[in-house]
N, C-alpha and C. Protein backbone atom coordinates (compact mmCIF):
# COMPACT_ATOMS: atom_id res chain seq x y z
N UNK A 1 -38.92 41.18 -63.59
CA UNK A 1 -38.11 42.28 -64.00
C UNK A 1 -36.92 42.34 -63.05
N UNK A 2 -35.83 42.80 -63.38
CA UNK A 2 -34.48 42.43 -62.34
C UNK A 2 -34.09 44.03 -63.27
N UNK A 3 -33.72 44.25 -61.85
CA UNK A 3 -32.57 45.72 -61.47
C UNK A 3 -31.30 45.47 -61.04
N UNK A 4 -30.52 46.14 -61.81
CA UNK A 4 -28.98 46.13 -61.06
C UNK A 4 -28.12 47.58 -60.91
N UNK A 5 -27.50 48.17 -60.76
CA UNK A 5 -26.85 49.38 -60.32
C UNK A 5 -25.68 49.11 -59.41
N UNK A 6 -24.47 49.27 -60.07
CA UNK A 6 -23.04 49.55 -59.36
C UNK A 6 -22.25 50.91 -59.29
N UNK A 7 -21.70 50.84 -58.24
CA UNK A 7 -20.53 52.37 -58.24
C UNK A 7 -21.90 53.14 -56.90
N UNK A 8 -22.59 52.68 -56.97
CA UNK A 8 -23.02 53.47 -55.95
C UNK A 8 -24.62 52.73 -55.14
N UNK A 9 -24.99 52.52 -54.09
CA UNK A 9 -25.87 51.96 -53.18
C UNK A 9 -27.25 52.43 -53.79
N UNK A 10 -27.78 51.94 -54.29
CA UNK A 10 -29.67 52.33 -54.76
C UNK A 10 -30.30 51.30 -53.92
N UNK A 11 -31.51 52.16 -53.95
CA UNK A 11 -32.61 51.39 -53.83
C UNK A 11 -33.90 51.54 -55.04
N UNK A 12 -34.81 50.89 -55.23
CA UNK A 12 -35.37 50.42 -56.32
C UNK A 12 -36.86 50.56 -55.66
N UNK A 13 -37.81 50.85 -56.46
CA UNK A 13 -39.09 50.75 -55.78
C UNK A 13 -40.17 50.95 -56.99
N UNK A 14 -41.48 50.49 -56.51
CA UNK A 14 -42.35 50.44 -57.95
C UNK A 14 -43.54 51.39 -57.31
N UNK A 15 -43.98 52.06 -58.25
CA UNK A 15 -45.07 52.80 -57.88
C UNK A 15 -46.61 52.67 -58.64
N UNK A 16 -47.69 52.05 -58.07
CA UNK A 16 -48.59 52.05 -58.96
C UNK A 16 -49.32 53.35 -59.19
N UNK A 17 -49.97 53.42 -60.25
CA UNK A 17 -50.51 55.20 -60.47
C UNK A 17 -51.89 54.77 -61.16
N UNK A 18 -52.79 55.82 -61.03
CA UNK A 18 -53.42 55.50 -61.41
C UNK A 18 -53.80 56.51 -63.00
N UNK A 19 -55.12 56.40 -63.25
CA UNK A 19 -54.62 57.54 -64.78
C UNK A 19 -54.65 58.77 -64.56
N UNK A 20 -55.15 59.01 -63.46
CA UNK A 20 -54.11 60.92 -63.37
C UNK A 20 -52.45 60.75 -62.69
N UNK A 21 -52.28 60.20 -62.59
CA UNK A 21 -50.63 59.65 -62.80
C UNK A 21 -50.37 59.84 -61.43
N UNK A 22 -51.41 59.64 -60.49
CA UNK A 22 -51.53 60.29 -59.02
C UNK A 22 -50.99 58.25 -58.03
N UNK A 23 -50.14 58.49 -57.08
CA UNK A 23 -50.39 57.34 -56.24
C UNK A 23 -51.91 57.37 -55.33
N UNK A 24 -52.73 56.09 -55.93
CA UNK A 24 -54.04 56.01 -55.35
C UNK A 24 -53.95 56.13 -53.76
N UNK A 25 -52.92 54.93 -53.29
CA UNK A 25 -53.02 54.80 -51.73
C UNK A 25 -51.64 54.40 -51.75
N UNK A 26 -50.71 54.77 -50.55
CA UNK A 26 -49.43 54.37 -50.37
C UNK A 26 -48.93 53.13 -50.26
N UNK A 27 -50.15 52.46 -50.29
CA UNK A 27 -49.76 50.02 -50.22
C UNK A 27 -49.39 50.16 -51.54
N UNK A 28 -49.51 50.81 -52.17
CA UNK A 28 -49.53 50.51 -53.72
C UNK A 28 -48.16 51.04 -54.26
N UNK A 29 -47.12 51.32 -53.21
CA UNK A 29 -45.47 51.80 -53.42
C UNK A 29 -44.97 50.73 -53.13
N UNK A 30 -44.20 49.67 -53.70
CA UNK A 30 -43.83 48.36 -53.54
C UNK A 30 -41.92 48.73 -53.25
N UNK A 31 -41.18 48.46 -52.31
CA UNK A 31 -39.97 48.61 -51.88
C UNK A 31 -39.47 47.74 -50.77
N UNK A 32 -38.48 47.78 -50.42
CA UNK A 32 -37.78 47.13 -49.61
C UNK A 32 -38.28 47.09 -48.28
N UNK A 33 -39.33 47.86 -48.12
CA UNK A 33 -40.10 47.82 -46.98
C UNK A 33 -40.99 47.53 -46.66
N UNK A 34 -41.67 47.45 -47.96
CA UNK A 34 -43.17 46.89 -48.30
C UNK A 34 -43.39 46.45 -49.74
N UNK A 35 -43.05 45.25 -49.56
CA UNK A 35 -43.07 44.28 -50.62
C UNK A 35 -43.61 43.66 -51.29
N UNK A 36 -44.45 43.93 -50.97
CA UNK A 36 -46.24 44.04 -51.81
C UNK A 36 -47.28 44.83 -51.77
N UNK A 37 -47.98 44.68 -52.81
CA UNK A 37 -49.10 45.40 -53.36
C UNK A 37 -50.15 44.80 -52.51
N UNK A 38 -51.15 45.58 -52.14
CA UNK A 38 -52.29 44.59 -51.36
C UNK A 38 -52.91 43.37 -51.33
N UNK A 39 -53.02 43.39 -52.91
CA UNK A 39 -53.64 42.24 -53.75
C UNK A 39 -52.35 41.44 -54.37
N UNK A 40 -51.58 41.65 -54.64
CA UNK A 40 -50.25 40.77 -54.77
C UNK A 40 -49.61 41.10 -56.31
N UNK A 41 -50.39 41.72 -56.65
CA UNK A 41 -50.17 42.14 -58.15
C UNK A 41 -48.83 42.37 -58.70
N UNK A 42 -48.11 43.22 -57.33
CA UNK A 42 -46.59 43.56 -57.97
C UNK A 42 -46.26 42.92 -56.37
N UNK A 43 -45.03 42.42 -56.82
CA UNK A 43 -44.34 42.08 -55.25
C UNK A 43 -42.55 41.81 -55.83
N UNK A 44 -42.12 42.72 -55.03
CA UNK A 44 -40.51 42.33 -54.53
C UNK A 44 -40.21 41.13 -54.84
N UNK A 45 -39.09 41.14 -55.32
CA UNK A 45 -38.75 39.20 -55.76
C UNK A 45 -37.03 39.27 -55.69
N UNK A 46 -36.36 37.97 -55.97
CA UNK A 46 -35.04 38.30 -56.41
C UNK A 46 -34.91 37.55 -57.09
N UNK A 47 -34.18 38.20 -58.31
CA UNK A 47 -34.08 37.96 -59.79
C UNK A 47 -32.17 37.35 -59.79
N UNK A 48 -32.07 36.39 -60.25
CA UNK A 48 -31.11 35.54 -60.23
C UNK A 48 -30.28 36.76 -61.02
N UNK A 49 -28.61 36.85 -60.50
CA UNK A 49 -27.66 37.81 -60.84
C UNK A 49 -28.43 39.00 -60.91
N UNK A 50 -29.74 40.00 -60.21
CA UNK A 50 -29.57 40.99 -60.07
C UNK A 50 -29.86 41.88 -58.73
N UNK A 51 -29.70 42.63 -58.68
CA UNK A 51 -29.92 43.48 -57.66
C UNK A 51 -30.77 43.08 -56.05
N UNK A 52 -32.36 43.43 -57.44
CA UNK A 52 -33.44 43.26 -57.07
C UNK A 52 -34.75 42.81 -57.77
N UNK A 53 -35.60 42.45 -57.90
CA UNK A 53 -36.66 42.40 -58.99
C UNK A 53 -37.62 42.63 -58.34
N UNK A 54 -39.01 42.99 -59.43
CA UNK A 54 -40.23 43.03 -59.32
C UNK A 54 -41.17 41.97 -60.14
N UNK A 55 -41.99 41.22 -59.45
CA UNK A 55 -43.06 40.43 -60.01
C UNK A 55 -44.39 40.74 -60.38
N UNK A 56 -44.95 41.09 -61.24
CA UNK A 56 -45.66 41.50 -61.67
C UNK A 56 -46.79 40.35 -62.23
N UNK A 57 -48.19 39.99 -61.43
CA UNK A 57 -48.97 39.00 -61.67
C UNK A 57 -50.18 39.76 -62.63
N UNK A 58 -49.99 39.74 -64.01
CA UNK A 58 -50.85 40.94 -64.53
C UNK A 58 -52.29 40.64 -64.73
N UNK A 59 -52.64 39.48 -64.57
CA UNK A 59 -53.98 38.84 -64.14
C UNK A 59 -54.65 39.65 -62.95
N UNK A 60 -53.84 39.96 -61.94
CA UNK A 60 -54.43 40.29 -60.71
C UNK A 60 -54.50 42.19 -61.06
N UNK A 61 -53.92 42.99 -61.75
CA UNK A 61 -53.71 44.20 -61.69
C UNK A 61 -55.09 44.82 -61.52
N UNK A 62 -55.12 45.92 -60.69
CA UNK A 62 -56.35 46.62 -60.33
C UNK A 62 -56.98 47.33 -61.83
N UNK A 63 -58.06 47.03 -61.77
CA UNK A 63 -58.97 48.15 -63.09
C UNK A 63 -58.70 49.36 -62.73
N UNK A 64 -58.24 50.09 -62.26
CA UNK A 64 -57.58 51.49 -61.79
C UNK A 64 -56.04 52.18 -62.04
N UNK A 65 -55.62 50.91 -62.01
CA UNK A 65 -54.23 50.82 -62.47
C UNK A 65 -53.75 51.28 -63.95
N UNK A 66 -53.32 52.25 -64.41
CA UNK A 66 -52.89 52.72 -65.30
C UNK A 66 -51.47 52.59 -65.42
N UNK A 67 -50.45 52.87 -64.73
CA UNK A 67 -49.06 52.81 -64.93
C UNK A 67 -48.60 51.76 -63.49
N UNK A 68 -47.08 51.50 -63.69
CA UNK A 68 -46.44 51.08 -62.29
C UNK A 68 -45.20 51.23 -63.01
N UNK A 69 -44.83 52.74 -62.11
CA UNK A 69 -43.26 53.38 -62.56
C UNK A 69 -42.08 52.29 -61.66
N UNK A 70 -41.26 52.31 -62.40
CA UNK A 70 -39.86 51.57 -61.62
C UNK A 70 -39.18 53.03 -61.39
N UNK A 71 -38.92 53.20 -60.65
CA UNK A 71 -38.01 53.97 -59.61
C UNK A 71 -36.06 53.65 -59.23
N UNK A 72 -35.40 54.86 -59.28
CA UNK A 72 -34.54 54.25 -58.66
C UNK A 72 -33.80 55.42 -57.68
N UNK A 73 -33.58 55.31 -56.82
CA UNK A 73 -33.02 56.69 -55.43
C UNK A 73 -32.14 56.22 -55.22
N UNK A 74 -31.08 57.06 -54.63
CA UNK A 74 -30.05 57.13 -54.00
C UNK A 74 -30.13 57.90 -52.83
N UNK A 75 -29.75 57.89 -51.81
CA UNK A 75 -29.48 58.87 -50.39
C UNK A 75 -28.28 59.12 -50.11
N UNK A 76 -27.19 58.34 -50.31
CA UNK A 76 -25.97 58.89 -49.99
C UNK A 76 -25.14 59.30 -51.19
N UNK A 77 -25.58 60.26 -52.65
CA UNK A 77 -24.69 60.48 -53.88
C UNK A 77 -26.01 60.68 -54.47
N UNK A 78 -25.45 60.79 -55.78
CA UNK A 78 -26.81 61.57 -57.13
C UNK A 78 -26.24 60.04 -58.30
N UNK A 79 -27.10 59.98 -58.83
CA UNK A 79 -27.49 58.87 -59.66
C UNK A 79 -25.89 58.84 -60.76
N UNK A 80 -25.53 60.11 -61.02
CA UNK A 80 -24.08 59.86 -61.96
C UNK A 80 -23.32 59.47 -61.82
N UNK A 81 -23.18 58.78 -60.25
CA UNK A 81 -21.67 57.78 -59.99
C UNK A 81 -22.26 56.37 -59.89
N UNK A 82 -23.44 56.13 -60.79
CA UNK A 82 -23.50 55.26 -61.21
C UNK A 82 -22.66 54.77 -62.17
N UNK A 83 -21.85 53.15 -61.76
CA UNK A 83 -20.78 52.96 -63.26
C UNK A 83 -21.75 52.20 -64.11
N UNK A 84 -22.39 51.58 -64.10
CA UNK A 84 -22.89 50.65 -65.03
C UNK A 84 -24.32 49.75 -64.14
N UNK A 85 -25.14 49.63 -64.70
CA UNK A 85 -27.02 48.91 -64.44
C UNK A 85 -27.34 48.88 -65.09
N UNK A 86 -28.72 47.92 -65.06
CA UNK A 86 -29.65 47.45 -66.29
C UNK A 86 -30.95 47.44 -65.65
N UNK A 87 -31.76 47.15 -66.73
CA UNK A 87 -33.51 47.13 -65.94
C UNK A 87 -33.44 45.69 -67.04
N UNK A 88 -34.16 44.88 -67.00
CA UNK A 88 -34.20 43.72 -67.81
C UNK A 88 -35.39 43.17 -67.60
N UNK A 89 -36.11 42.53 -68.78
CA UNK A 89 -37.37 41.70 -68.22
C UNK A 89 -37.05 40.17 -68.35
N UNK A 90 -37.37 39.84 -67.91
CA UNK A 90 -37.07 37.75 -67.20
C UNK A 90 -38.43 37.20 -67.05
N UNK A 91 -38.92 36.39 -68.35
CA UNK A 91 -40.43 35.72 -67.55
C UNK A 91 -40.41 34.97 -65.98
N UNK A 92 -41.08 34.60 -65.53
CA UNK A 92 -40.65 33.83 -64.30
C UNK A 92 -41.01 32.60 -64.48
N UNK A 93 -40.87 31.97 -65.47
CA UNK A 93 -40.95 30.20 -65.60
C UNK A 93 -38.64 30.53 -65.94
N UNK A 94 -37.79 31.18 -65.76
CA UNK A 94 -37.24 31.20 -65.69
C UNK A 94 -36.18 31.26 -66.74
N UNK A 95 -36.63 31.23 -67.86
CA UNK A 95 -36.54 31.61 -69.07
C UNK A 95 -35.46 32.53 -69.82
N UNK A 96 -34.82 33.10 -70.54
CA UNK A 96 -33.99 33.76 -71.42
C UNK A 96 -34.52 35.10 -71.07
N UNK A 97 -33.69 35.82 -70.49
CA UNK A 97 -34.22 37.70 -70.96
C UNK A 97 -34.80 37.90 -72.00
N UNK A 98 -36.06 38.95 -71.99
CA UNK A 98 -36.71 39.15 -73.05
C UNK A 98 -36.32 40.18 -73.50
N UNK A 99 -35.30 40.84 -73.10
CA UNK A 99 -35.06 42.49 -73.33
C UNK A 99 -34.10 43.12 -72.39
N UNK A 100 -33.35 43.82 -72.39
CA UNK A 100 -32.45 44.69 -71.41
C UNK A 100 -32.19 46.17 -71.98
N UNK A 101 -32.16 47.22 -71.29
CA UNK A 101 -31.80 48.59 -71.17
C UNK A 101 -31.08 48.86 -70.29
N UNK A 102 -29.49 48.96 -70.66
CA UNK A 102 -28.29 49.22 -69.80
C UNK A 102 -28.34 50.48 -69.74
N UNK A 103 -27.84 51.14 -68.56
CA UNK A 103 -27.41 52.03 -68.73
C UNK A 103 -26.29 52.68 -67.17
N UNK A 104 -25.58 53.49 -67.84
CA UNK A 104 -23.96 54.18 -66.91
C UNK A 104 -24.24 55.53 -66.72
N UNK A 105 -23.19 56.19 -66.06
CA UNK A 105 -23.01 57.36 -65.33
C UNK A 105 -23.38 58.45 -66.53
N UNK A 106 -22.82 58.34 -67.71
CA UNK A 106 -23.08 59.39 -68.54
C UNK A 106 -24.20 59.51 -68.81
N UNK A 107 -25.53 58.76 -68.42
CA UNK A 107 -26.91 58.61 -68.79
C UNK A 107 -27.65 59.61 -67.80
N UNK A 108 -26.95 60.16 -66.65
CA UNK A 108 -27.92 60.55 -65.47
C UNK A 108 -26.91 62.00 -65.39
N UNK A 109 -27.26 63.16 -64.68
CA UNK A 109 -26.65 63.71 -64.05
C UNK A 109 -26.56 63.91 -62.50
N UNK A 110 -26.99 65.13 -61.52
CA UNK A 110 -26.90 64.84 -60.44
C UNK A 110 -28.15 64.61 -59.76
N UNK A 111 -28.77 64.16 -60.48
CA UNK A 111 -30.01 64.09 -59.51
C UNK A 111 -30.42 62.46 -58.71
N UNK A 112 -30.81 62.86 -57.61
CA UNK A 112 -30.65 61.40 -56.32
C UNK A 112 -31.98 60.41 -56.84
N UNK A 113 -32.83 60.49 -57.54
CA UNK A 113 -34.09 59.93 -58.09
C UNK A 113 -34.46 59.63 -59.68
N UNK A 114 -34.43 58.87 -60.06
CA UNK A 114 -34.82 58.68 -61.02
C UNK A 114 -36.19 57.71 -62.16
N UNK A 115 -36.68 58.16 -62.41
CA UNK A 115 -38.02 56.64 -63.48
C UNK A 115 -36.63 56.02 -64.46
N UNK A 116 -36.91 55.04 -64.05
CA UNK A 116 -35.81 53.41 -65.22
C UNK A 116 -37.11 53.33 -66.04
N UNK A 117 -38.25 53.04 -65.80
CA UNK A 117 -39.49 52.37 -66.94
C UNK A 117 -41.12 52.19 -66.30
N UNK A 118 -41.84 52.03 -67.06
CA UNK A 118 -42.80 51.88 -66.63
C UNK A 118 -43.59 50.73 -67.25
N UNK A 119 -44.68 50.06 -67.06
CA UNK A 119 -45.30 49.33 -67.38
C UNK A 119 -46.83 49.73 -67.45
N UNK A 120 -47.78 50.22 -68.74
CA UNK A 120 -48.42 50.83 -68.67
C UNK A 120 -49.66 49.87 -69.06
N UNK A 121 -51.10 50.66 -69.44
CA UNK A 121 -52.31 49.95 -70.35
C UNK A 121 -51.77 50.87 -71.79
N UNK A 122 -52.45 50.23 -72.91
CA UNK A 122 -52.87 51.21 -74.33
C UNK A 122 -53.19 50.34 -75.00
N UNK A 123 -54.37 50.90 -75.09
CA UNK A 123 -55.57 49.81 -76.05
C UNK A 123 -55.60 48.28 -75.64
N UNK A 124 -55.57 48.38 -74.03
CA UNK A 124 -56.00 47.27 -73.20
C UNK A 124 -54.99 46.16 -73.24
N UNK A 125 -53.84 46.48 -73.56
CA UNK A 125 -53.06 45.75 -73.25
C UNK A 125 -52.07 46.04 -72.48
N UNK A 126 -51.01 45.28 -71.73
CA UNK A 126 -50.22 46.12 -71.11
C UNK A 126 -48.53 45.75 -71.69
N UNK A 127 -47.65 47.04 -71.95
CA UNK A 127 -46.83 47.41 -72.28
C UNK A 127 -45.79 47.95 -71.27
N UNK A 128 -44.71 47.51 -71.62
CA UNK A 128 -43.44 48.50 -71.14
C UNK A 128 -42.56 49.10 -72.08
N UNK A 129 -42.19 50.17 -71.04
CA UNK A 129 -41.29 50.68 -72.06
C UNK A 129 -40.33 51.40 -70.67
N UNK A 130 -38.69 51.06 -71.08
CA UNK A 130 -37.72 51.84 -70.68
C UNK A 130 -37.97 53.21 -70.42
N UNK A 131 -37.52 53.76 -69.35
CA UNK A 131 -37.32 55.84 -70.06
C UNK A 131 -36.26 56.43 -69.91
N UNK A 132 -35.27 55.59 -69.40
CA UNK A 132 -33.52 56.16 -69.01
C UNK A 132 -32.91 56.19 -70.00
N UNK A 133 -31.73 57.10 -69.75
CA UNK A 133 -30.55 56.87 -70.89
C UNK A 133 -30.69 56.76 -72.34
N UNK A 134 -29.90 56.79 -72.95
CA UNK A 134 -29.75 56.85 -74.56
C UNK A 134 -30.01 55.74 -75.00
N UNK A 135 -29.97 54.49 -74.81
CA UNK A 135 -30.27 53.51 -75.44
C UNK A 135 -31.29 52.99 -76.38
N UNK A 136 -31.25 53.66 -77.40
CA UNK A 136 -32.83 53.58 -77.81
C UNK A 136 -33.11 52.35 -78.55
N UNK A 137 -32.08 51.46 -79.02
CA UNK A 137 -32.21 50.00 -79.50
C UNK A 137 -32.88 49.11 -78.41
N UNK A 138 -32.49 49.18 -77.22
CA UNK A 138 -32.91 48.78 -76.24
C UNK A 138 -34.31 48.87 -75.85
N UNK A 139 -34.47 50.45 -75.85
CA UNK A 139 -35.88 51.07 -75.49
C UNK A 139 -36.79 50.72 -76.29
N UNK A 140 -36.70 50.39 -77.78
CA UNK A 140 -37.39 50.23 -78.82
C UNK A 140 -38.09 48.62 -78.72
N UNK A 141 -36.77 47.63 -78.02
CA UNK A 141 -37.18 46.53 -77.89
C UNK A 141 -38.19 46.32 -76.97
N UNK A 142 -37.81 46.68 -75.57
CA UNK A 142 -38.68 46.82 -74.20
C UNK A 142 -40.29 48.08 -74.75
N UNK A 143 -40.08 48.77 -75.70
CA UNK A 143 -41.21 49.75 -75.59
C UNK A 143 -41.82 48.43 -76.43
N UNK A 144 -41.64 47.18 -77.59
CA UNK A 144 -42.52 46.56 -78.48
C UNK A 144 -43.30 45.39 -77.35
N UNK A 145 -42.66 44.62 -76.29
CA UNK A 145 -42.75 43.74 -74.99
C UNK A 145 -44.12 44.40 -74.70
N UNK A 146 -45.20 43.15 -74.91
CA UNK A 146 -46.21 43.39 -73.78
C UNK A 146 -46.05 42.40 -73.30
N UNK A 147 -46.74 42.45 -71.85
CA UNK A 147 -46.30 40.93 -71.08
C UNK A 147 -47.56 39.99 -71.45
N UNK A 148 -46.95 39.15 -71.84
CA UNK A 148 -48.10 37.76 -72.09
C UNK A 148 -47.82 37.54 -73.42
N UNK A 149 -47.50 38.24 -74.73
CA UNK A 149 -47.34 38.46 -76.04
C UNK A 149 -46.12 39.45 -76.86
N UNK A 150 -46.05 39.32 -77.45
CA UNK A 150 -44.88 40.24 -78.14
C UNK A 150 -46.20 41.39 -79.25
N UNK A 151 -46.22 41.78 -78.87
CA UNK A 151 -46.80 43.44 -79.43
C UNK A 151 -46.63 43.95 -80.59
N UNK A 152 -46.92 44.67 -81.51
CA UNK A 152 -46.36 45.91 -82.36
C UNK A 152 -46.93 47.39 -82.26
């Protein structure tokens, strides 16, 4: 998965949850500081032309694991002087984007934090779906994406 964000300095971070939507243990917040998950499940990567990425080994994901929110903060400004970012999924045999959800300044207002998407279970498979911005052609594509298969 590759993140990008211009017009203003983010940082990006993944959160695993479990199904009360609670963080189990804090190893399980994947960021620029800690770049992996215990078990390796999600880990920090860099995604050719973006930001930042996340790797996601969904073989390894904990039986506890219900969601892993993508995140995005700011500390110095609020998310609306964002000019233009994307969240995108990229297999990692290196492959063609499977999907992208752009989104700009008119998508956010002032707030310094935001959820871009999540990657969830439902009916034992696992799914993403976008949650930013208006884009719903986008969202529609990334909400059909399970990883390993194309979904309905």
């Amino acid at each position: 998965m590759g993140l990008a964000a211009a017009g203003l300095s983010v940082d990006f971070a993944c959160f695993a949850l479990d199904a009360t939507g609670q963080l189990r243990d804090e190893r399980y917040m994947t960021f620029f500081n800690q770049p992996c998950t215990p078990c390796g499940e999600v880990q920090g990567c860099s995604v050719p032309n973006d930001a930042q990425g996340f790797a996601f080994t969904t073989s390894q994901l904990s039986a506890w694991m219900e969601r892993a929110v993508i995140a995005a903060s700011a500390s110095d400004g609020t998310m609306s002087q964002i000019s233009v970012g994307h969240l995108r999924l990229v297999p990692s045999q290196g492959e063609a984007e499977l999907a992208r959800s752009a989104f700009a300044e008119s998508d956010f207002s002032a707030k310094q934090a935001l959820m871009l998407g999540e990657l969830h279970r439902k009916n034992g498979a696992l799914r993403f779906m976008a949650v930013s911005g208006q884009h719903q052609e986008a969202h529609h594509r990334l909400a059909r994406f399970a990883f390993g298969s194309l979904g309905g």
